[in-house]
Protein backbone atom coordinates (compact mmCIF):
# COMPACT_ATOMS: atom_id res chain seq x y z
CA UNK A 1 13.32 14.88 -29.85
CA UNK A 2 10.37 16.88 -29.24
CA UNK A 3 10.29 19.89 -27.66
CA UNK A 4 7.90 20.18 -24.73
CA UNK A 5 5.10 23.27 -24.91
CA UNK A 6 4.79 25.51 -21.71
CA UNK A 7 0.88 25.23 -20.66
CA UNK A 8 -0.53 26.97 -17.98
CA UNK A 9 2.82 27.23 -15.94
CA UNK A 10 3.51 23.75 -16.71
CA UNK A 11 4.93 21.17 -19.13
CA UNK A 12 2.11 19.58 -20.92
CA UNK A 13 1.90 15.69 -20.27
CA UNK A 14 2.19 15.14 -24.00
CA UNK A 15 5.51 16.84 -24.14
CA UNK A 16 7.48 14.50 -21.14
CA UNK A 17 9.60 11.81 -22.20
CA UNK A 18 9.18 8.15 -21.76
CA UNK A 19 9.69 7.68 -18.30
CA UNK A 20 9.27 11.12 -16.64
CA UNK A 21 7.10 11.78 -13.88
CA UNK A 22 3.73 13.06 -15.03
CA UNK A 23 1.95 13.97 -11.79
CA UNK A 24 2.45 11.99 -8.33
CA UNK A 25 -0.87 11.77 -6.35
CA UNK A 26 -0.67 10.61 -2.67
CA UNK A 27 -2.40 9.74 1.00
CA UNK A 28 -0.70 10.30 4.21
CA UNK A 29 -2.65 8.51 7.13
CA UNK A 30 -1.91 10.17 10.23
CA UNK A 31 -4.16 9.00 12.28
CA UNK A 32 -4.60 5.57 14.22
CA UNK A 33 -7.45 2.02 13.40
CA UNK A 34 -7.89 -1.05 13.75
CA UNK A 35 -8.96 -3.83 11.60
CA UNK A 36 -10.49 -7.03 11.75
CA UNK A 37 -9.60 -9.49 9.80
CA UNK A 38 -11.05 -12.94 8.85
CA UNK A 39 -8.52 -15.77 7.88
CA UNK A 40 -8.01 -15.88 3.96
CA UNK A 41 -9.81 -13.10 3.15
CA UNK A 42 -8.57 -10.21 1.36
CA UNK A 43 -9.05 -6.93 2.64
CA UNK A 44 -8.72 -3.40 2.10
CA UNK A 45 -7.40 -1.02 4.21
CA UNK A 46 -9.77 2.19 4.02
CA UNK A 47 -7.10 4.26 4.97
CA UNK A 48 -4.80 4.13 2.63
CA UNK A 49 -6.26 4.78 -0.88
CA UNK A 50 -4.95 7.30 -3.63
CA UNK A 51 -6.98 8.57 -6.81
CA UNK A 52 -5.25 9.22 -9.50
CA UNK A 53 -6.19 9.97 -13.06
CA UNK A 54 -3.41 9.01 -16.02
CA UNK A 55 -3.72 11.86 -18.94
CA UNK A 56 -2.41 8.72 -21.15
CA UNK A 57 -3.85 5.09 -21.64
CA UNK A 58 0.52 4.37 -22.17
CA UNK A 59 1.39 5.31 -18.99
CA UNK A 60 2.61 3.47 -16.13
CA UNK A 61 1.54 3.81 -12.43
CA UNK A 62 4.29 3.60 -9.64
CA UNK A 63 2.64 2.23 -6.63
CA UNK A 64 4.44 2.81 -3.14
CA UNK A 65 3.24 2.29 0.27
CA UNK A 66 4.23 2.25 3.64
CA UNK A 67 2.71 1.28 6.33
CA UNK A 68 3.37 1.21 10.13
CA UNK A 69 1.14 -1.85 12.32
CA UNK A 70 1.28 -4.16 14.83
CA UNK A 71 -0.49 -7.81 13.98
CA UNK A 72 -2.52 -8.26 17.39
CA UNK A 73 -2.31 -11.82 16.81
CA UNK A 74 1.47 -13.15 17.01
CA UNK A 75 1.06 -16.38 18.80
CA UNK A 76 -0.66 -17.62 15.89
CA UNK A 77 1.80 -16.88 13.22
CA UNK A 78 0.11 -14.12 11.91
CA UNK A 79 2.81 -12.34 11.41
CA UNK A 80 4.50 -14.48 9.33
CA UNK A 81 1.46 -16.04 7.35
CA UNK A 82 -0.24 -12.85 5.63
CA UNK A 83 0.77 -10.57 2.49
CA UNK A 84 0.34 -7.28 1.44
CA UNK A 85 -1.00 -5.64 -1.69
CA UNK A 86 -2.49 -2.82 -4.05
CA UNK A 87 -6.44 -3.01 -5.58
CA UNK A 88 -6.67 -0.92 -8.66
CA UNK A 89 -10.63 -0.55 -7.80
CA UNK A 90 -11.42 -3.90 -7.33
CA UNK A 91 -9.04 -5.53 -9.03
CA UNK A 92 -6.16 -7.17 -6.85
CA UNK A 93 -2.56 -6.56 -8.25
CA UNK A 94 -0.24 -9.07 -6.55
CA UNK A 95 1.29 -12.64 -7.51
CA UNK A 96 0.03 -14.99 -10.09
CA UNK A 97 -1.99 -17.72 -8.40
CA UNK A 98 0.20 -20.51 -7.38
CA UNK A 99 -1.80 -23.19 -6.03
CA UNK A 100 -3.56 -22.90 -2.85
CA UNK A 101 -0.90 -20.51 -1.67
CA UNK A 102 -1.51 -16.67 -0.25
CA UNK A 103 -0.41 -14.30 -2.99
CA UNK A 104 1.02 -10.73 -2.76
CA UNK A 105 3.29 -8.46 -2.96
CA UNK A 106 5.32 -8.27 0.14
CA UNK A 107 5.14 -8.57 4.22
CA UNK A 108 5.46 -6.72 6.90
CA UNK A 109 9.34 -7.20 8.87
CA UNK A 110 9.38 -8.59 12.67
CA UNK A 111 11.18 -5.70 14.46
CA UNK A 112 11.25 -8.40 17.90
CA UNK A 113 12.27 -11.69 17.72
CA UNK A 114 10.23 -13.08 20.35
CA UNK A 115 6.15 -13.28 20.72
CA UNK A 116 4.81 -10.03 21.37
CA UNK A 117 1.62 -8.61 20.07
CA UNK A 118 0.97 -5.31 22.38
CA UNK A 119 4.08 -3.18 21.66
CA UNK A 120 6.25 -4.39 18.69
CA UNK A 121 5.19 -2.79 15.47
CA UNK A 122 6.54 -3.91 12.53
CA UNK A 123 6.66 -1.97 8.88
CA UNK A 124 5.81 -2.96 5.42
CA UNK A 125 7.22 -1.07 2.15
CA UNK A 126 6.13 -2.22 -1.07
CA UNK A 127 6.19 -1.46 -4.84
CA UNK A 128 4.65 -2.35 -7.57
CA UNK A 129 4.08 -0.74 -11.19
CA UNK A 130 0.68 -1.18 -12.75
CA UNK A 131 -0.16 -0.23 -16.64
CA UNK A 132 -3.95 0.24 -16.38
CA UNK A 133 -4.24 1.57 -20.13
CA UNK A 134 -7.27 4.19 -18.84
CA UNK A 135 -7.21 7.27 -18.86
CA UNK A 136 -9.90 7.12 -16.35
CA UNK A 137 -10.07 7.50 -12.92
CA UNK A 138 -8.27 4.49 -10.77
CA UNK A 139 -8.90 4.14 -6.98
CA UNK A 140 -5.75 1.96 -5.52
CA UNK A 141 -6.09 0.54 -2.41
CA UNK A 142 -3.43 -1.02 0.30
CA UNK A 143 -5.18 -4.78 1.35
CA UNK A 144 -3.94 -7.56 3.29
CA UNK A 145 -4.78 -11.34 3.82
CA UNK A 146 -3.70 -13.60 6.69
CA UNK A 147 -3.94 -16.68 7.38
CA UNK A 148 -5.40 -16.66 11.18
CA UNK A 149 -8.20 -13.74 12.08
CA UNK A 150 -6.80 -11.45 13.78
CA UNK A 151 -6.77 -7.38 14.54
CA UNK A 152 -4.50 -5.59 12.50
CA UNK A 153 -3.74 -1.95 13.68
CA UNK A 154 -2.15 1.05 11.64
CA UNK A 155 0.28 3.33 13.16
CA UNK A 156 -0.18 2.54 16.62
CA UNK A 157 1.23 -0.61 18.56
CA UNK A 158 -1.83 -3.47 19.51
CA UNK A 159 -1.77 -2.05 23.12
CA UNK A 160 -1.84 1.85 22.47
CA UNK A 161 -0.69 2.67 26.37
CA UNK A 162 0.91 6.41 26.96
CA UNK A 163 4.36 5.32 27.26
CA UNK A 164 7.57 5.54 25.72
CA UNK A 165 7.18 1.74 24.79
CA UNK A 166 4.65 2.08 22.73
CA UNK A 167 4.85 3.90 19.45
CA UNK A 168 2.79 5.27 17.23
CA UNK A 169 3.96 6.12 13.42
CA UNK A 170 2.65 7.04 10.13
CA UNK A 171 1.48 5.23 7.06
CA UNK A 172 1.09 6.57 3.37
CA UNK A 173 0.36 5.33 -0.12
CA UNK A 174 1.40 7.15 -3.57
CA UNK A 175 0.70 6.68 -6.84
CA UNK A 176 3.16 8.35 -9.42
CA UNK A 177 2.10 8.51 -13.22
CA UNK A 178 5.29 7.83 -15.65
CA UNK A 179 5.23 8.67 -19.18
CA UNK A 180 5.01 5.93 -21.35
């Protein structure tokens, strides 16, 4: 086994084992939008992107986000028919094609089981681990599709009234480079 060299403070990225944690790169959206979507389109949300440069064309990226929204469209399934998922620039990392179905990573959960689309957020957390073999830098991106056009709003409810029934939350995305 190796021994890893002291550098500047640090352990040099050359030096970390196969699956230690290189450098972890993040966004934390505080603040609130909204965003219109078209039916069957993929699209990104702005807010939640992360650059990160790998220091090896090996390594593997760890993708996490979390996101807290309300779909402003529930009567019309929306918030069962959509998917989330990352970009790495522009290309979209999520399910094989299969068909003519929506592909992605994940959904958002239903946090009220009855139609309500003004004060019932719901929450998506998703992984995925990407091996870009760059060492150049990678803009990922959170994006959604769903199947009905809609209004989807980040870290605020659909109707953002001053009351205790409507909350408001954060939403983040990280990107964590792992030695390959």
């Amino acid at each position: 086994m190796a021994l890893s060299k002291i550098t500047n403070g640090g352990v040099a990225a050359s030096g970390i084992p196969s699956g230690g944690i290189i450098q972890v790169q993040h966004t934390q959206f505080t603040g609130t939008n909204s965003v219109v979507l078209s039916a069957d389109t993929d699209v990104v949300l702005t807010d939640l992107t992360v650059n990160i440069t790998p220091t090896s064309a090996s390594s593997v990226i760890h993708l996490q986000a979390h996101i807290f929204c309300e779909h402003g469209d529930d009567t019309t399934g929306s918030t069962w028919d959509h998917v989330l998922f990352f970009y790495r620039d522009s290309t979209k990392l999520a399910h094989t094609t299969a068909g003519s179905r929506t592909v992605g990573i994940s959904m958002t959960t239903r946090t009220y089981h009855d139609t309500n689309d003004a004060s019932t957020p719901e929450i998506a957390r998703y992984d995925y681990f990407d091996t870009p073999a760059t060492t150049s830098q990678i803009t990922y991106k959170c994006g959604i599709v769903t199947a009905n056009a809609e209004t989807f709003y980040i870290n605020r409810t659909a109707n953002d009234s001053s009351s205790t029934g409507f909350e408001r939350g954060i939403s983040s995305i990280i990107a964590t480079e792992i030695a390959g």
